[in-house]
Protein backbone atom coordinates (compact mmCIF):
# COMPACT_ATOMS: atom_id res chain seq x y z
CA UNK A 1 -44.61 10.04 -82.43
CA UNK A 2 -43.60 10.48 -86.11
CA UNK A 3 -45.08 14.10 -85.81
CA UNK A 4 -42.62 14.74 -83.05
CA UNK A 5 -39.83 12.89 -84.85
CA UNK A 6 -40.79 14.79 -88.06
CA UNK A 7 -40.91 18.27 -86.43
CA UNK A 8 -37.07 17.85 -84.37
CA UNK A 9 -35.64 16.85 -88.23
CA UNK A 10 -36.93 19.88 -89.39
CA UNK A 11 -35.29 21.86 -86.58
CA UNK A 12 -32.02 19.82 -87.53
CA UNK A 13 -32.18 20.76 -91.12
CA UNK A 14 -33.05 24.71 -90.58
CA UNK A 15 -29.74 24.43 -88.34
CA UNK A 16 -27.49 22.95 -90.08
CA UNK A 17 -28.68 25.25 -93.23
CA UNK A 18 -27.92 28.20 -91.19
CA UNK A 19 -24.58 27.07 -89.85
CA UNK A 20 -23.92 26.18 -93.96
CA UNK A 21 -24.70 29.64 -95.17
CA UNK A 22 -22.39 31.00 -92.32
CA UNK A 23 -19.52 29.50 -93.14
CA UNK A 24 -20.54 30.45 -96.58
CA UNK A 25 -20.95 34.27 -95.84
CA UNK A 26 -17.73 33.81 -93.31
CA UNK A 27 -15.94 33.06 -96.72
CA UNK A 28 -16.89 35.72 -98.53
CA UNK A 29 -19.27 33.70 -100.85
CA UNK A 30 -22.01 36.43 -99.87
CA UNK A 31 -24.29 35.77 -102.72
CA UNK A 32 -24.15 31.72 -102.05
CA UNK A 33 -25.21 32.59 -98.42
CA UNK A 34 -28.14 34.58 -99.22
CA UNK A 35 -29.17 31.84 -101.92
CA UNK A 36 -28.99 29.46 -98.45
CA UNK A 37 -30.90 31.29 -96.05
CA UNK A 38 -33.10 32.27 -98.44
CA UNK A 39 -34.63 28.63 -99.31
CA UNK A 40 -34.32 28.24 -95.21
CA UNK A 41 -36.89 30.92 -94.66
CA UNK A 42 -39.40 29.59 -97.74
CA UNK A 43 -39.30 26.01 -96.43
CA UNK A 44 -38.64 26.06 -92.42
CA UNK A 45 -41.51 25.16 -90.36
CA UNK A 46 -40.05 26.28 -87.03
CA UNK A 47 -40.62 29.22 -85.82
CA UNK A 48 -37.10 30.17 -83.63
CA UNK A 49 -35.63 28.98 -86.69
CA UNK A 50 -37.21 31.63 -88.63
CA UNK A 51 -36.46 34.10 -86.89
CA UNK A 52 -32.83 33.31 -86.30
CA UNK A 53 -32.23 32.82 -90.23
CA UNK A 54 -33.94 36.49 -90.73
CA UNK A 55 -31.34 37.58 -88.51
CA UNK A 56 -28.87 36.68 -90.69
CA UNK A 57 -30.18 38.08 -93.84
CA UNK A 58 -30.55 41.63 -91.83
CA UNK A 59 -27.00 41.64 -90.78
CA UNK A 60 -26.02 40.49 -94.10
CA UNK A 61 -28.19 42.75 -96.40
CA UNK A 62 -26.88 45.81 -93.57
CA UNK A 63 -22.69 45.03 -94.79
CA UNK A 64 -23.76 45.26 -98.33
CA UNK A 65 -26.14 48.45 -98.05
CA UNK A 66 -29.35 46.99 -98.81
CA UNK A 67 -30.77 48.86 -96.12
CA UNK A 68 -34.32 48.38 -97.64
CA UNK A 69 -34.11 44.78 -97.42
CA UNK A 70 -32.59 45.08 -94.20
CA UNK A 71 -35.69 46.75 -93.06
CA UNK A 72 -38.16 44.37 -95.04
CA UNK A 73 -36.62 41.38 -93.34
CA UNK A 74 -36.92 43.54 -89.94
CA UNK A 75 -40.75 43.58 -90.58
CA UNK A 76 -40.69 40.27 -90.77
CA UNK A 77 -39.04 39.45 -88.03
CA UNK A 78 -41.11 41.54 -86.11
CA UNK A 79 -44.23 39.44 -87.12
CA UNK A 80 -42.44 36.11 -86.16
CA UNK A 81 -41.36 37.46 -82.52
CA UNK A 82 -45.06 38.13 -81.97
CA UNK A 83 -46.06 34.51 -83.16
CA UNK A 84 -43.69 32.76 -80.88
CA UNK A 85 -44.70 35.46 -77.56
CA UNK A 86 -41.25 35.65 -76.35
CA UNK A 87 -40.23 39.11 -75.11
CA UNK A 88 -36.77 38.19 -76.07
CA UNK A 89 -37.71 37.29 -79.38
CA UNK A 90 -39.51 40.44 -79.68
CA UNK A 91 -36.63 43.17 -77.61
CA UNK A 92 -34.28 41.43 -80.34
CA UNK A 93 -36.34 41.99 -83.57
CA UNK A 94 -37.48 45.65 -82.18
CA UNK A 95 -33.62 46.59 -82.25
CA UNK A 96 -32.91 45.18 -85.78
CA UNK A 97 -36.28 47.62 -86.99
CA UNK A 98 -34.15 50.36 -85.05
CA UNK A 99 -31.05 49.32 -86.87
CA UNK A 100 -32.63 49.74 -90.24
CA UNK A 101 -34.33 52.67 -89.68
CA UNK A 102 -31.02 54.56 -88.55
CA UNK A 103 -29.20 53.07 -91.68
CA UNK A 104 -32.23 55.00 -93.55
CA UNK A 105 -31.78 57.71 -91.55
CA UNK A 106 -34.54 57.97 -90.63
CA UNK A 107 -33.64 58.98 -87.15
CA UNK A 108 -36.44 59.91 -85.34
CA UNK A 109 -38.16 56.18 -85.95
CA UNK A 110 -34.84 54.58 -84.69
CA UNK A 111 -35.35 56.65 -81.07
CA UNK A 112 -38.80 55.41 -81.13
CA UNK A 113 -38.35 51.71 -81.85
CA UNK A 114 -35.05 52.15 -79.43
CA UNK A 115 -37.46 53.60 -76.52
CA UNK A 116 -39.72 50.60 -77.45
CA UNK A 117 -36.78 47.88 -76.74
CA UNK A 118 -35.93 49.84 -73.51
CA UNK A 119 -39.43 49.77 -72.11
CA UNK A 120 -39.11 45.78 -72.59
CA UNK A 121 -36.91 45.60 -69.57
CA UNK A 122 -36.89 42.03 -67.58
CA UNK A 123 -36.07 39.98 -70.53
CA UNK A 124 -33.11 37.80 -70.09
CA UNK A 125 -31.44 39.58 -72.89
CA UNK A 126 -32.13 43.51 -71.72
CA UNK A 127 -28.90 43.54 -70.37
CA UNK A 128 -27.21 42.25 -73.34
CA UNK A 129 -28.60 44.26 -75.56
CA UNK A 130 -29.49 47.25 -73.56
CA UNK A 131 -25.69 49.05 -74.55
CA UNK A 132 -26.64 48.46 -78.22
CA UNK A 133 -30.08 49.61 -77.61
CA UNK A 134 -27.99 52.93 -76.38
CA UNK A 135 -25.36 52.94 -79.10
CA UNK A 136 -27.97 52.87 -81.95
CA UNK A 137 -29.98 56.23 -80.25
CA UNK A 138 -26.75 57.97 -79.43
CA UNK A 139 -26.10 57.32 -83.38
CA UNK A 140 -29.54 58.79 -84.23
CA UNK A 141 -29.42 61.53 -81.99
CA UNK A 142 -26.27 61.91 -83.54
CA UNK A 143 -27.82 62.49 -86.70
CA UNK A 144 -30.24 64.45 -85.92
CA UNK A 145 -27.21 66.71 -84.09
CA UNK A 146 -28.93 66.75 -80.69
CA UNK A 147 -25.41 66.28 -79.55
CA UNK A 148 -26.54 66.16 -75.60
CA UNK A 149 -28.29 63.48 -76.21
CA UNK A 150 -25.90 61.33 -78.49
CA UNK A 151 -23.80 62.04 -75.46
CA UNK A 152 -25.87 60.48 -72.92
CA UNK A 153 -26.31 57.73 -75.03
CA UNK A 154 -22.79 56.76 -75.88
CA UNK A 155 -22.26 57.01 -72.24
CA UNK A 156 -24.53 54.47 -71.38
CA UNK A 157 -23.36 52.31 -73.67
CA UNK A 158 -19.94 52.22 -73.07
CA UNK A 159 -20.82 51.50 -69.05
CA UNK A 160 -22.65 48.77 -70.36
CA UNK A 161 -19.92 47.57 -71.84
CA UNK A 162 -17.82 47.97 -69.37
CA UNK A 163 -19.81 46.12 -67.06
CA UNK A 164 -20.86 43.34 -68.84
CA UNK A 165 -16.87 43.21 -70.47
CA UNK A 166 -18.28 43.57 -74.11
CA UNK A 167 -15.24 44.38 -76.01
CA UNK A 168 -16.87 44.40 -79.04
CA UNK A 169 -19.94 46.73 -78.10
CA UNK A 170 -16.91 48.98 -77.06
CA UNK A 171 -15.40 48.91 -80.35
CA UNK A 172 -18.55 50.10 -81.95
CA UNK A 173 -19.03 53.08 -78.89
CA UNK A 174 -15.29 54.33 -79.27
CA UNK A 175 -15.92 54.38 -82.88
CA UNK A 176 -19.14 56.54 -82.68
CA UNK A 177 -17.33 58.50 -80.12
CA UNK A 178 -14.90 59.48 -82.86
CA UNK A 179 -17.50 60.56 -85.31
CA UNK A 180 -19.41 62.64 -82.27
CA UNK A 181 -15.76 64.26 -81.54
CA UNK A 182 -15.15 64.81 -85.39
CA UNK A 183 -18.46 66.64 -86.27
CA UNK A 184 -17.94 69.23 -82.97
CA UNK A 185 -14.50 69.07 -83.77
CA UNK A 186 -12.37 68.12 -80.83
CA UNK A 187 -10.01 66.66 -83.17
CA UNK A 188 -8.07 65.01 -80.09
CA UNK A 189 -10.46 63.16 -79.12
CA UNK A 190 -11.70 61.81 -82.79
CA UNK A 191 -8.28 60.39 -82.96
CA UNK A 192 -8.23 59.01 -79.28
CA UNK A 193 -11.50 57.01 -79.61
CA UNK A 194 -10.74 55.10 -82.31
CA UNK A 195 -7.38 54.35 -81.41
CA UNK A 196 -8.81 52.67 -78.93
CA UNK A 197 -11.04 50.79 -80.52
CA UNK A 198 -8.31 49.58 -82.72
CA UNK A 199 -6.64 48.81 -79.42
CA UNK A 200 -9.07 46.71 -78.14
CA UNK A 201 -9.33 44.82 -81.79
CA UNK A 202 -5.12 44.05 -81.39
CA UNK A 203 -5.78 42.93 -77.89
CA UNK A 204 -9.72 40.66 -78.15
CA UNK A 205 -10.73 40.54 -82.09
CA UNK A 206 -8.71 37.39 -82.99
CA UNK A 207 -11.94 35.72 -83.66
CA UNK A 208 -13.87 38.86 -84.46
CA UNK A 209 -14.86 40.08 -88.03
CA UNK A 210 -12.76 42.16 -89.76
CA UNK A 211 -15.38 44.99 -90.09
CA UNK A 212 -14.27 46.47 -86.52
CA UNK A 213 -11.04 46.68 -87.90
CA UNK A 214 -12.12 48.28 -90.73
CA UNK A 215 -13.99 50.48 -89.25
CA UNK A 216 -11.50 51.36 -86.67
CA UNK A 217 -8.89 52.33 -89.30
CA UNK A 218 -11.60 54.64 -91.00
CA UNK A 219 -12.88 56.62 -88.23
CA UNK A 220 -8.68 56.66 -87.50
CA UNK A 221 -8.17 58.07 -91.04
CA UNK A 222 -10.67 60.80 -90.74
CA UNK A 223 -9.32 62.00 -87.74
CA UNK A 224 -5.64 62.17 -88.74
CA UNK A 225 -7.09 64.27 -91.82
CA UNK A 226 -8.77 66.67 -89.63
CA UNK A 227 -5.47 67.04 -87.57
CA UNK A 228 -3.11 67.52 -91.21
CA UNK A 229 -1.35 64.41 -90.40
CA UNK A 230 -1.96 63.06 -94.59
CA UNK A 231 0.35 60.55 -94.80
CA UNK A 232 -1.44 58.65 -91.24
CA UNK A 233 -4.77 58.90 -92.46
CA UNK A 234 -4.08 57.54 -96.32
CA UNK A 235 -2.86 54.64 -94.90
CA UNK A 236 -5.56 54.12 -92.26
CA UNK A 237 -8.22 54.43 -95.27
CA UNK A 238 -5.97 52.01 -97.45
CA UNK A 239 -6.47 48.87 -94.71
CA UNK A 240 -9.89 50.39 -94.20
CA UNK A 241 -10.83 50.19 -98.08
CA UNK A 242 -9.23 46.85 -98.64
CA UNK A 243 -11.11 44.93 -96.03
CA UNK A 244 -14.42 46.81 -97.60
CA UNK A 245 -13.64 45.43 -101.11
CA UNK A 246 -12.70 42.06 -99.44
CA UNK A 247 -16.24 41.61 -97.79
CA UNK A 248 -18.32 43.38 -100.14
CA UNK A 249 -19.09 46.46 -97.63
CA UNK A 250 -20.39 49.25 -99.53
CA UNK A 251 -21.32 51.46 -96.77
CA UNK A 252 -17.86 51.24 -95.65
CA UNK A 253 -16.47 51.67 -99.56
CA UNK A 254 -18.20 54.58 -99.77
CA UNK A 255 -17.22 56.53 -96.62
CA UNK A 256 -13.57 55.51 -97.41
CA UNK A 257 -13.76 56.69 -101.01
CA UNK A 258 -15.38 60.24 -99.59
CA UNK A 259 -12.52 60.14 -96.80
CA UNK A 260 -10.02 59.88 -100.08
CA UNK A 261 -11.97 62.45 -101.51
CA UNK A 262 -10.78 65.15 -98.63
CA UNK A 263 -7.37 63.53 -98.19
CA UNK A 264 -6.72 64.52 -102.12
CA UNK A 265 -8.68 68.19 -101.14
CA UNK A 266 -6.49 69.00 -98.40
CA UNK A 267 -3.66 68.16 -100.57
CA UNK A 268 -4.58 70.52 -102.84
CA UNK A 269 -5.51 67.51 -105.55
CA UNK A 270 -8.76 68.79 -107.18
CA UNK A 271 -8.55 66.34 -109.68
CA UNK A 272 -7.96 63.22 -107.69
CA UNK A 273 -10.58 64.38 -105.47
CA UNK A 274 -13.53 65.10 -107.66
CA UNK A 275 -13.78 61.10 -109.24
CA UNK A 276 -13.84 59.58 -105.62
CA UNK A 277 -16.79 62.64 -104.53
CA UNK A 278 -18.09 61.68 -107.32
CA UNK A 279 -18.02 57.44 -106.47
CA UNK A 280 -18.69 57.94 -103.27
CA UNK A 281 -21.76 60.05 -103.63
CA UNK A 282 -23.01 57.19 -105.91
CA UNK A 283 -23.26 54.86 -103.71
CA UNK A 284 -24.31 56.50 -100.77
CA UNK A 285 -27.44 57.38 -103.50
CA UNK A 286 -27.38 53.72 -104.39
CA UNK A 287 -27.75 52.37 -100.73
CA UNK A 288 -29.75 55.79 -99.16
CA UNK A 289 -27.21 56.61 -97.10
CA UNK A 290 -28.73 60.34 -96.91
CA UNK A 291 -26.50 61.72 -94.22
CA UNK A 292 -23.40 61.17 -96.51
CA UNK A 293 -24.83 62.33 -99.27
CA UNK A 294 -24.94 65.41 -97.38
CA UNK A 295 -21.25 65.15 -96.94
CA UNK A 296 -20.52 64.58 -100.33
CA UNK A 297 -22.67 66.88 -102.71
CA UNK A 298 -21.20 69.64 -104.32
CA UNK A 299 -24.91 70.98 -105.47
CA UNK A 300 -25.47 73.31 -102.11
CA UNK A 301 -29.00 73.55 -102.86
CA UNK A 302 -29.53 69.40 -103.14
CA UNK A 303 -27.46 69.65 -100.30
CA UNK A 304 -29.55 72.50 -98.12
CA UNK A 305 -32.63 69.91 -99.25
CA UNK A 306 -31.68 67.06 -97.87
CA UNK A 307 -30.46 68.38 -94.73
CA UNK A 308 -33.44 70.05 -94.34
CA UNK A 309 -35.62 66.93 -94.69
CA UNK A 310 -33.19 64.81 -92.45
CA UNK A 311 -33.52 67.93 -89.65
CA UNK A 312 -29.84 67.62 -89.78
CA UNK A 313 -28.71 70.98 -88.05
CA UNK A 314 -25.09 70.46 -88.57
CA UNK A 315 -25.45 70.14 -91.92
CA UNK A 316 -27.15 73.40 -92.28
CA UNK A 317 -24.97 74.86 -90.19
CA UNK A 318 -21.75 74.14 -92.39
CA UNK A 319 -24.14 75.34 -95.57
CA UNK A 320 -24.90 78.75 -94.31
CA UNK A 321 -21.21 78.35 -93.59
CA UNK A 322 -20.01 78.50 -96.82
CA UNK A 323 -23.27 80.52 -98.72
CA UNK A 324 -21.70 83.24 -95.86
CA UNK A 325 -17.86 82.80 -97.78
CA UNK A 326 -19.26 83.21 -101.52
CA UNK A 327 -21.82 85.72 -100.60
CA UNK A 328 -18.83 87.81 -98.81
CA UNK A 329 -16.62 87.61 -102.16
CA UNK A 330 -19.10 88.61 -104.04
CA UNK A 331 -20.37 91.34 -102.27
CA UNK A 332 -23.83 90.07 -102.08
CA UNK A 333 -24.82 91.73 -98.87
CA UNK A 334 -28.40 90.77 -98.52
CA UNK A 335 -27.64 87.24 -98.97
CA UNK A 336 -24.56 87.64 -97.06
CA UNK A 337 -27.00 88.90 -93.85
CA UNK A 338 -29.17 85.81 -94.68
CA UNK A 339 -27.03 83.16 -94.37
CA UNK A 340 -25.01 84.61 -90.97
CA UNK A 341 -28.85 85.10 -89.14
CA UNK A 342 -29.54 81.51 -90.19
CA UNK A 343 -25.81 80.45 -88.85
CA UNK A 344 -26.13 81.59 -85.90
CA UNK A 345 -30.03 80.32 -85.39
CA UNK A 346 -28.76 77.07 -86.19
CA UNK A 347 -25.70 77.51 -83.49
CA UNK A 348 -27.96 78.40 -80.85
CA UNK A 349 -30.59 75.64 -81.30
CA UNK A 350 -27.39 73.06 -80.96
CA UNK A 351 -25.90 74.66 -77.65
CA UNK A 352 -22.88 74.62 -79.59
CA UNK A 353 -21.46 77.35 -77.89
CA UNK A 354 -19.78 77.66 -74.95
CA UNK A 355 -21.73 78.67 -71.75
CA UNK A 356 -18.31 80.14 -69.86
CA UNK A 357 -16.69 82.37 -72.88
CA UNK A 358 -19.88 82.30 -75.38
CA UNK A 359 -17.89 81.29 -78.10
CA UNK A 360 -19.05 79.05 -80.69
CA UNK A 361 -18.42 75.06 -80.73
CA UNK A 362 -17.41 73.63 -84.07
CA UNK A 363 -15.97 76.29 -86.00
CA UNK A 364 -12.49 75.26 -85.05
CA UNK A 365 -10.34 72.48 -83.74
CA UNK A 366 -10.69 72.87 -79.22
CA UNK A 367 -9.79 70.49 -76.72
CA UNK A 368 -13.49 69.88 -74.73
CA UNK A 369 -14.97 68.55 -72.05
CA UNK A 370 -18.01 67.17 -70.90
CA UNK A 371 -19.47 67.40 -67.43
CA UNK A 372 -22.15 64.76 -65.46
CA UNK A 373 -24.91 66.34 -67.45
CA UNK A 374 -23.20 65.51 -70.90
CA UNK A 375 -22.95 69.80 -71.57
CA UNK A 376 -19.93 70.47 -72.98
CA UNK A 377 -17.54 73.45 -72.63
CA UNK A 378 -13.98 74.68 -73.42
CA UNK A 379 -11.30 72.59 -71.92
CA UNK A 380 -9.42 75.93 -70.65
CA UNK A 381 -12.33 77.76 -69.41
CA UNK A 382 -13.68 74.89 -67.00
CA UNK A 383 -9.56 74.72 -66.01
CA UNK A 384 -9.61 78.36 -65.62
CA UNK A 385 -13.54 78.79 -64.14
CA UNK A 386 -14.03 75.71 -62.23
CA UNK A 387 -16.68 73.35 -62.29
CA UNK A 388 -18.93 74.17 -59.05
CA UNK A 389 -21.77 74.39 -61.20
CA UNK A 390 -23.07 73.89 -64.63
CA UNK A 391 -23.96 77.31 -66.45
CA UNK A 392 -26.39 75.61 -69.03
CA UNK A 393 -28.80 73.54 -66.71
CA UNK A 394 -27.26 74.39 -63.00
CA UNK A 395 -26.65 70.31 -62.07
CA UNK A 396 -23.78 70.08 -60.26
CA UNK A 397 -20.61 69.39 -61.88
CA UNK A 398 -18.25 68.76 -59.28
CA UNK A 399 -16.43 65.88 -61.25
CA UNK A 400 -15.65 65.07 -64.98
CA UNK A 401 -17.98 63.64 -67.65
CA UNK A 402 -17.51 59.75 -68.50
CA UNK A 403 -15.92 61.02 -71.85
């Protein structure tokens, strides 16, 4: 009987620890949370406690950038699903390891362990976590630019939001959709997507955290750069930035520092622009945020390297992009031939062209549309061809794509 007694006070004590180190982190006293949890996972003796303090420390250690803790405490979460043989338990902890795998980038690993947690279907929590399952391969695919893919993912997602009225899951899709409509650059929608988003955090996120506004505002600012509208998109990335620096997100400082960066470019403001390149391409080192290191080198070779190991296409794709401009000045015609074969190898393994006018996808700003089977074509050529059939894979296409 004092076993028993013994065993629920330890259960007690791992809870109330957890709910201290909340309100702790919830306060901004990061450092004092992690000192919490930390002493909760050496001395707990309960398993589901365990495992629900490691969940903390991986969301925590994902807002600062740790992403190798992150995935350490992933690992380990992994091992304490199996010892309490409870497919939820185990669904759960396979997502986080997909989580911190696509903060690594390493993208192909995330669709795997993603695949894994969708092949666990009939747990109680598959449908709750099924649409995040979905968001975090349509980010992956994402950045690996298999853009059809991504598609199909963020569509899925967002019905599962939709169905299961998950505001906040939609936050996270509408923001994703922005970055998918930013990198093939519908410019329209980038901005639509995250306005709503920010919508939906004005109308539900009273007792949300401030990260979805944060990251509504950023995904806000880039679009409103890509459309020329400056003055919009400085102020977006001002609320974005301070609520970083608030909570200590340094993902989040970093993308707004390289969204500063292009603000100050586009304004003709090499000067201003250069430091925050420069900060924000620290950091991203500093946390192994790969993919915007991409964005932010000004070595194109580095930069050809990494996107290269990362089988980032688009990022190869705006390389041979500009090693075509410099080659052209300078007359360098062999290199010059080079670079526009390699363009165009890259364009075609995409799809991003066209299948009605041929025309490339991405060069320039185009209002787009998808169809049922997530292709995507020319808002004015489906208008002015019709949609009785799709000319990439043949489904039919008789109504418009979810997005």
């Amino acid at each position: 009987m004092r076993l028993f007694g013994a065993k629920e006070m330890g259960q007690d004590q791992t809870k109330q620890q957890i709910e201290k180190g909340l309100q702790l982190y919830q306060s901004n006293q990061t450092e004092k949370a992690l000192q919490v949890w930390m002493r909760v996972l050496e001395k707990t003796t309960d398993p589901a406690g365990r495992f629900r303090v490691l969940g903390c420390l991986i969301t925590a250690h994902s807002e600062m950038g740790r992403y190798k803790d992150m995935l350490k405490f992933a690992v380990v979460q992994i091992d304490t699903a199996r010892e309490l043989e409870d497919p939820d338990y185990l669904m759960e902890s396979y997502l986080n390891l997909a989580r911190s795998n696509e903060k690594l980038c390493e993208f192909q690993k995330t669709i795997s362990y993603c695949k894994t947690c969708l092949n666990m279907q009939g747990t109680t929590v598959s449908l709750q976590l099924n649409g995040q399952v979905s968001l975090s391969m349509g980010n992956a695919f994402l950045g690996l630019s298999i853009f059809q893919k991504a598609l199909e993912c963020f569509e899925k997602a967002l019905r599962y939001a939709h169905n299961n009225d998950d505001k906040m899951l939609e936050c996270r899709v509408c923001c994703s959709l922005g970055s998918f409509y930013t990198q093939i650059k519908d410019y329209e929608k980038a901005l639509f997507f995250p306005c709503k988003a920010a919508e939906l955090v004005n109308d539900y996120g009273k007792g949300w955290s401030l990260k979805y506004r944060a990251m509504s505002q950023y995904h806000m600012a880039v679009a409103y750069r890509k459309l020329g509208h400056l003055a919009d998109a400085m102020e977006c990335c001002e609320e974005s930035m301070k609520i970083a620096l608030q909570h200590g997100d340094r993902p989040l400082q970093a993308l707004c520092l390289l969204c500063f960066a292009d603000i100050h470019r586009s304004r003709a403001d090499i000067q201003t622009a250069f430091p925050r390149y420069d900060s924000s391409m620290s950091i991203m080192t500093e946390i192994g945020n790969r993919l915007g290191q991409i964005q932010a080198l000004e070595g194109i070779e580095k930069a050809q390297e990494l996107a290269e190991g990362l089988g980032n296409k688009l990022g190869l794709l705006k390389l041979h992009c500009l090693c075509e401009g410099i080659y052209r000045t300078k007359g360098q015609q062999r290199e010059l031939r080079d670079h526009v074969v390699k363009f165009h190898e890259c364009v075609e393994e995409m799809e991003l062209y066209c299948g009605m006018c041929g025309e490339s996808i991405g060069e320039k700003n185009n209002q787009l549309q998808a169809l049922p089977c997530s292709h995507f074509f020319h808002l004015k050529c489906l208008q002015t061809n019709g949609t009785r059939g799709c000319p990439n894979c043949r489904r039919s296409s008789m109504k418009p794509g979810f997005v």
